[in-house]
C-alpha atoms as a PDB file:
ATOM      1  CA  UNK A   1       0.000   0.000   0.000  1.00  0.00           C
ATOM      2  CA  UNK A   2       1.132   3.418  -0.732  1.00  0.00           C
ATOM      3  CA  UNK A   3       2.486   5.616   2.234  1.00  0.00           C
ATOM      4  CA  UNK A   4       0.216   8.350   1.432  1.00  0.00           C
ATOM      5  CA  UNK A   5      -2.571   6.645   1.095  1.00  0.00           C
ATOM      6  CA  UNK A   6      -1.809   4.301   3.992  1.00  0.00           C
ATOM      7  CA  UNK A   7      -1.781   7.756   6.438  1.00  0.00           C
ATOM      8  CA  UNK A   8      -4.957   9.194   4.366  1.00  0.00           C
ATOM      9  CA  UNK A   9      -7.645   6.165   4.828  1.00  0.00           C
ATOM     10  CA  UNK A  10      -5.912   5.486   8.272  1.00  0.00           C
ATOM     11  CA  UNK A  11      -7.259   9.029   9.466  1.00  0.00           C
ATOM     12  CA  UNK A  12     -10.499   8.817   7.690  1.00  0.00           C
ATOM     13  CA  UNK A  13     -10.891   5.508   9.078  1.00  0.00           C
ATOM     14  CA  UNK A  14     -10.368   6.779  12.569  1.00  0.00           C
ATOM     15  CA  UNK A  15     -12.715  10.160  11.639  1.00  0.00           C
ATOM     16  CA  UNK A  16     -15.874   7.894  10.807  1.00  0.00           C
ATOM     17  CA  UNK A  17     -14.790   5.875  13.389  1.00  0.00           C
ATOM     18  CA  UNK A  18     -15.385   8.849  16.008  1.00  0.00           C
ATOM     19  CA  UNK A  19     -18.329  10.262  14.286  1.00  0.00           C
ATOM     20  CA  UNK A  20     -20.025   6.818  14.168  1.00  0.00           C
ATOM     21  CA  UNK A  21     -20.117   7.198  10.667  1.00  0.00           C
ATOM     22  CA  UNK A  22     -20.497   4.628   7.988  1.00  0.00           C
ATOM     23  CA  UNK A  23     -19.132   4.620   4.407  1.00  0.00           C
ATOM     24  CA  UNK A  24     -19.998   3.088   1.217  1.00  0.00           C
ATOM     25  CA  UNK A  25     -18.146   3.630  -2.235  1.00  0.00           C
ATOM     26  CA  UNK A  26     -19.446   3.499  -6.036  1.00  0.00           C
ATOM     27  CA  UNK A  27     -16.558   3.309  -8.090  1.00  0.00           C
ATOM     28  CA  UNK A  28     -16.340   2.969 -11.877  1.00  0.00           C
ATOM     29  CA  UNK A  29     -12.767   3.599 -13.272  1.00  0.00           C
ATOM     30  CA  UNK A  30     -11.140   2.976 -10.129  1.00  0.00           C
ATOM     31  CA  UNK A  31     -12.461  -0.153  -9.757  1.00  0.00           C
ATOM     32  CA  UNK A  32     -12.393  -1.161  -6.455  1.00  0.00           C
ATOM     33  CA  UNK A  33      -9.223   0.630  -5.465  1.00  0.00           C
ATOM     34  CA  UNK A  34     -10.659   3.290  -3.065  1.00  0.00           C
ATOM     35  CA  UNK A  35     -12.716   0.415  -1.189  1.00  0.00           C
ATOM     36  CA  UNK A  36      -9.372  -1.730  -1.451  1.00  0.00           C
ATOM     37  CA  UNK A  37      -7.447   1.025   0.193  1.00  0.00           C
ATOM     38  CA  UNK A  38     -10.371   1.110   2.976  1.00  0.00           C
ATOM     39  CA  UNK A  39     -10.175  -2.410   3.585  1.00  0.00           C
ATOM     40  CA  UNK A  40      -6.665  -2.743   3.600  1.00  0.00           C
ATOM     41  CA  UNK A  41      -7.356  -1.476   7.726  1.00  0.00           C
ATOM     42  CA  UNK A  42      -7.641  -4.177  10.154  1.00  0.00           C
ATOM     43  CA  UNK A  43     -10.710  -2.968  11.904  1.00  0.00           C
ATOM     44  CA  UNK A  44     -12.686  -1.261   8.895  1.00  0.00           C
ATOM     45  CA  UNK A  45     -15.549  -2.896   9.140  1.00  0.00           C
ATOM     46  CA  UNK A  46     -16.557  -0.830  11.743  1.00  0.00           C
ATOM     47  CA  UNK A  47     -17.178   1.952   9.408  1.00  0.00           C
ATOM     48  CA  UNK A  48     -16.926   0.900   5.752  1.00  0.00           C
ATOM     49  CA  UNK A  49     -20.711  -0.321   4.901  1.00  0.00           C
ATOM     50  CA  UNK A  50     -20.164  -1.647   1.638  1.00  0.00           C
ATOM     51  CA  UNK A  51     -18.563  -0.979  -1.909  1.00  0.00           C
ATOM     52  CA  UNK A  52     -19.846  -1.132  -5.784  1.00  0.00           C
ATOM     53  CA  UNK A  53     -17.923  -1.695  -8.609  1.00  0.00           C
ATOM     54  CA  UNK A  54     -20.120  -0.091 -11.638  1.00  0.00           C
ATOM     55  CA  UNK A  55     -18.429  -0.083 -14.254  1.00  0.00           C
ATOM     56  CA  UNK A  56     -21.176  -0.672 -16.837  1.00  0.00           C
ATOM     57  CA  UNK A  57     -23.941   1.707 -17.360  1.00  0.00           C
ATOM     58  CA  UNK A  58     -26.171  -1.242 -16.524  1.00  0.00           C
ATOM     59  CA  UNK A  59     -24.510  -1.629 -13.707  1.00  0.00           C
ATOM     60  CA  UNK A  60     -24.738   1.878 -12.415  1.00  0.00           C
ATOM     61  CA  UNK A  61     -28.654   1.698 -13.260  1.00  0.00           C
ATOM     62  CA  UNK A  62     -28.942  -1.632 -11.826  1.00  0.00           C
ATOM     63  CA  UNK A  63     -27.231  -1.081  -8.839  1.00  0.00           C
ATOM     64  CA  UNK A  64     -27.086   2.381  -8.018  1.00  0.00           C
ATOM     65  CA  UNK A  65     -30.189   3.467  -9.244  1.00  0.00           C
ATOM     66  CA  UNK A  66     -28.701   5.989 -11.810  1.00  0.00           C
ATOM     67  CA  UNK A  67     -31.498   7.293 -13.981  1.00  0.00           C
ATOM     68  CA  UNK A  68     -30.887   6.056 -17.772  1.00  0.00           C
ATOM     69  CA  UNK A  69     -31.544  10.072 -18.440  1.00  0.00           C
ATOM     70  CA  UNK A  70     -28.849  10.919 -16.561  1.00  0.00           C
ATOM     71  CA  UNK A  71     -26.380   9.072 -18.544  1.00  0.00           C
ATOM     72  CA  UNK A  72     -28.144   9.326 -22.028  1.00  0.00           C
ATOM     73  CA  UNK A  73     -28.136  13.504 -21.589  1.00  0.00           C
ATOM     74  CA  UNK A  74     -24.674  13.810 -19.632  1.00  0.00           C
ATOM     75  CA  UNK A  75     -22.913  10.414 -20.212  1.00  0.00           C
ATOM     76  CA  UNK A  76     -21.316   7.929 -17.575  1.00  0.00           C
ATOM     77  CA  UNK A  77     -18.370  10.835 -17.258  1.00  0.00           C
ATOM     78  CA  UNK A  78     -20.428  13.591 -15.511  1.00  0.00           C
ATOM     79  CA  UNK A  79     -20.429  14.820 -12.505  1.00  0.00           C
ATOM     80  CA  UNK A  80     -24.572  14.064 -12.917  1.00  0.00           C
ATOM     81  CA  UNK A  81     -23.891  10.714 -13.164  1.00  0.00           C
ATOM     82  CA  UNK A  82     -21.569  10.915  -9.807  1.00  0.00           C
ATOM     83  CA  UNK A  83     -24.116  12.457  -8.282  1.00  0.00           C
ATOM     84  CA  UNK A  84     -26.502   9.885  -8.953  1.00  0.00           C
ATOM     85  CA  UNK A  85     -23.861   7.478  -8.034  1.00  0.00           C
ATOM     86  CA  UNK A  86     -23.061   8.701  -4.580  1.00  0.00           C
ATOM     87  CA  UNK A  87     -26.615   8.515  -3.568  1.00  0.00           C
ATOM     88  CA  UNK A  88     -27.252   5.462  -5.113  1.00  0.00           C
ATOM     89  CA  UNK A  89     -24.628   4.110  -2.834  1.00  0.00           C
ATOM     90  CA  UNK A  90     -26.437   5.993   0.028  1.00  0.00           C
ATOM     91  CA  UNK A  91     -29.832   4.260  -0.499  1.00  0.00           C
ATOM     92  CA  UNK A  92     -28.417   0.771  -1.264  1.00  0.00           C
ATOM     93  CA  UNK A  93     -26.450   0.801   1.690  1.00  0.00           C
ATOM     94  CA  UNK A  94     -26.574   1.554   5.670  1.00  0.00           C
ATOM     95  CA  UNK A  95     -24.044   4.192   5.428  1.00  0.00           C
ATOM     96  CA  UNK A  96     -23.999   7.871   6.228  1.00  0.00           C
ATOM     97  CA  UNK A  97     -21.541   9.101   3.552  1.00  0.00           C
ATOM     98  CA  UNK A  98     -20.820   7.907   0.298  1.00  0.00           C
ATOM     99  CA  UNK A  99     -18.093   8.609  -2.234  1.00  0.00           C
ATOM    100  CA  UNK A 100     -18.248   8.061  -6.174  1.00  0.00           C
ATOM    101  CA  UNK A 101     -16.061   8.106  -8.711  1.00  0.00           C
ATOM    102  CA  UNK A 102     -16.692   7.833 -13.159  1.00  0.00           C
ATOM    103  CA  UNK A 103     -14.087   8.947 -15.518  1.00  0.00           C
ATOM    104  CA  UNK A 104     -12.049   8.180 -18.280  1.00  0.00           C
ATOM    105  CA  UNK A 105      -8.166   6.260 -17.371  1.00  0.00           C
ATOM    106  CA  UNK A 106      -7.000   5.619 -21.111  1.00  0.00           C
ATOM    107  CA  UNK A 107      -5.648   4.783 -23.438  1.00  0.00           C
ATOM    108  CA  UNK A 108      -8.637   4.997 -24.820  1.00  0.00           C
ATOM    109  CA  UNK A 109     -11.983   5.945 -24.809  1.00  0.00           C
ATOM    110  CA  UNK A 110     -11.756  10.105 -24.361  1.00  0.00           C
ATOM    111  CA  UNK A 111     -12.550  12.727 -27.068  1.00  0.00           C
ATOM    112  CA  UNK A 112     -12.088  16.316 -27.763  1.00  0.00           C
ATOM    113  CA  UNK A 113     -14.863  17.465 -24.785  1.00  0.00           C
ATOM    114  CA  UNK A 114     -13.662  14.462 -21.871  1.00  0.00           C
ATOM    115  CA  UNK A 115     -10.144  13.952 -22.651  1.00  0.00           C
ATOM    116  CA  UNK A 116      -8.403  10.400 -21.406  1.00  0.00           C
ATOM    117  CA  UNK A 117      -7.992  11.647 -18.009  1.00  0.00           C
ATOM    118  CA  UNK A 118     -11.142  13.363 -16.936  1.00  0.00           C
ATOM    119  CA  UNK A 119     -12.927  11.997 -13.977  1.00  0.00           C
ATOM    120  CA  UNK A 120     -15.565  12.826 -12.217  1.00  0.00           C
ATOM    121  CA  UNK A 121     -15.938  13.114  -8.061  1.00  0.00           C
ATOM    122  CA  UNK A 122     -19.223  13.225  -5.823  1.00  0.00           C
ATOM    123  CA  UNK A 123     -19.465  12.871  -1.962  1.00  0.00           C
ATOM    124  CA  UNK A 124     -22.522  12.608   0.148  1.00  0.00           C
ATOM    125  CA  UNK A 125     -22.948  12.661   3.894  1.00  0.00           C
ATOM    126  CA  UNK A 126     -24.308  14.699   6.673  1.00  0.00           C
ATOM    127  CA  UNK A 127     -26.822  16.331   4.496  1.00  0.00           C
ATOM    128  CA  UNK A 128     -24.562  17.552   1.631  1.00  0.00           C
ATOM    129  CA  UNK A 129     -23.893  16.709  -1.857  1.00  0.00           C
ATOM    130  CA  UNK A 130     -20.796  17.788  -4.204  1.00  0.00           C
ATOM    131  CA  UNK A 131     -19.558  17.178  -7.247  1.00  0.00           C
ATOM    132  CA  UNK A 132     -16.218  17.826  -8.677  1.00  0.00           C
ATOM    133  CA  UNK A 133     -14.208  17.343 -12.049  1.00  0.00           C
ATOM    134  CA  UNK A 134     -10.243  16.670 -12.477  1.00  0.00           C
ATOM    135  CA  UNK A 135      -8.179  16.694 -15.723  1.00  0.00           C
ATOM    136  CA  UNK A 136      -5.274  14.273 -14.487  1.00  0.00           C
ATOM    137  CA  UNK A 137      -2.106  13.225 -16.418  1.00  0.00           C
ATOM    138  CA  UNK A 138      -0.298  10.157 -17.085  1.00  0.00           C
ATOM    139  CA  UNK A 139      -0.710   6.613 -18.079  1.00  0.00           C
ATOM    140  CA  UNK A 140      -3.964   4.461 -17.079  1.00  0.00           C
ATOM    141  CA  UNK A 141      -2.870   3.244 -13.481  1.00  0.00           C
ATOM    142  CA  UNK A 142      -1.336   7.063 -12.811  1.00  0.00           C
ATOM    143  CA  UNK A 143      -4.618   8.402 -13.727  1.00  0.00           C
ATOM    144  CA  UNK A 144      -6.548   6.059 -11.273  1.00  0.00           C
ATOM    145  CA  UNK A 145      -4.126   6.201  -8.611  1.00  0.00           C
ATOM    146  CA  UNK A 146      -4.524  10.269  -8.834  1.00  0.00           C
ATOM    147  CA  UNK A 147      -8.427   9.990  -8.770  1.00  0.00           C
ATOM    148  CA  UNK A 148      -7.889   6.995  -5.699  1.00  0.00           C
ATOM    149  CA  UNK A 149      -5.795   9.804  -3.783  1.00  0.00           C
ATOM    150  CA  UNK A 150      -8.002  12.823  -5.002  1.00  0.00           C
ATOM    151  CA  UNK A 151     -11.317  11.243  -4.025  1.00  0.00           C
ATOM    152  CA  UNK A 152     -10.112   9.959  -0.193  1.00  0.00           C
ATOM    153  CA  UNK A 153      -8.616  13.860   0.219  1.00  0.00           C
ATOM    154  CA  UNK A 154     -11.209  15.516  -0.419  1.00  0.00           C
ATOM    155  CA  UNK A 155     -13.743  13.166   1.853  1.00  0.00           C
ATOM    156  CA  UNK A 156     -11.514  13.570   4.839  1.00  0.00           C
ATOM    157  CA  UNK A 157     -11.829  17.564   3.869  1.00  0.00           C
ATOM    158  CA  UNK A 158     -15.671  16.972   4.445  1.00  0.00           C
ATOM    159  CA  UNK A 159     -15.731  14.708   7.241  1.00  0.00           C
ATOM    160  CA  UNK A 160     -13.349  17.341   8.762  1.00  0.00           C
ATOM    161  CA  UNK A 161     -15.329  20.027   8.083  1.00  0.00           C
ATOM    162  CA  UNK A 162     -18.867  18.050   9.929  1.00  0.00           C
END
């Protein structure tokens, strides 16, 4: 496990831990990471819920709930669709908070308006809702690890700022 993110889901885990707080994830071109990260903590089942892996838009409908509109008017990279992700994960789970992450890793698969490299961020929790974009560099894993490390910082921002 990386340093970093060894010290970053070490103090989130410790921050839901104290709030009572349970998490659940809905990842898409991560696939799994962020909840493997989570996991990697001897104890986390205290306050990790659940995770999905949607990386299908059948799976994000299926699973999440994410309205076929949603991805036929914005696509699967939107922060729309992470949006409907994160409280997806909400309402098919018992947790408080949710994270949610859709984008586009490479080689492949971007064009002119979503580059390779765009993903899209939501969190939910405690009565809020965000959404944020990020234009990150590199090959396929660099561009998942980035989003991995990007979407754990910012939900230890929030759960910080509860």
């Amino acid at each position: 496990m990386n340093t970093s993110l060894s010290r970053l889901t070490h103090r989130i885990g410790e921050t839901l831990r104290v709030q009572n707080e349970r998490l659940a994830t809905a990842e898409s071109c991560t696939g799994g990471w962020v909840a493997q990260e989570l996991t990697a903590i001897a104890g986390s089942s205290e306050w990790f819920e659940r995770g999905f892996v949607t990386y299908s838009n059948a799976a994000k409908v299926e699973m999440l709930g994410v309205p076929p509109e949603t991805l036929a008017q914005h696509g699967a990279v939107s922060e729309a669709t992470a949006l409907a992700m994160t409280n997806g994960a909400l309402a098919h789970s018992h947790a408080g908070w949710s994270l949610a992450i859709t984008g586009i890793a490479g080689p492949g698969g971007g064009s002119p308006e979503k580059p390779v490299g765009t993903v899209c961020f939501a969190w939910a929790g405690a009565g809020m809702a965000s959404a944020a974009t990020r234009r990150f560099s590199g090959e396929r894993a660099e561009v998942r690890r980035q989003s991995v490390e990007f979407a754990l910082t910012e939900l230890l921002r929030k759960l910080s700022e509860r």
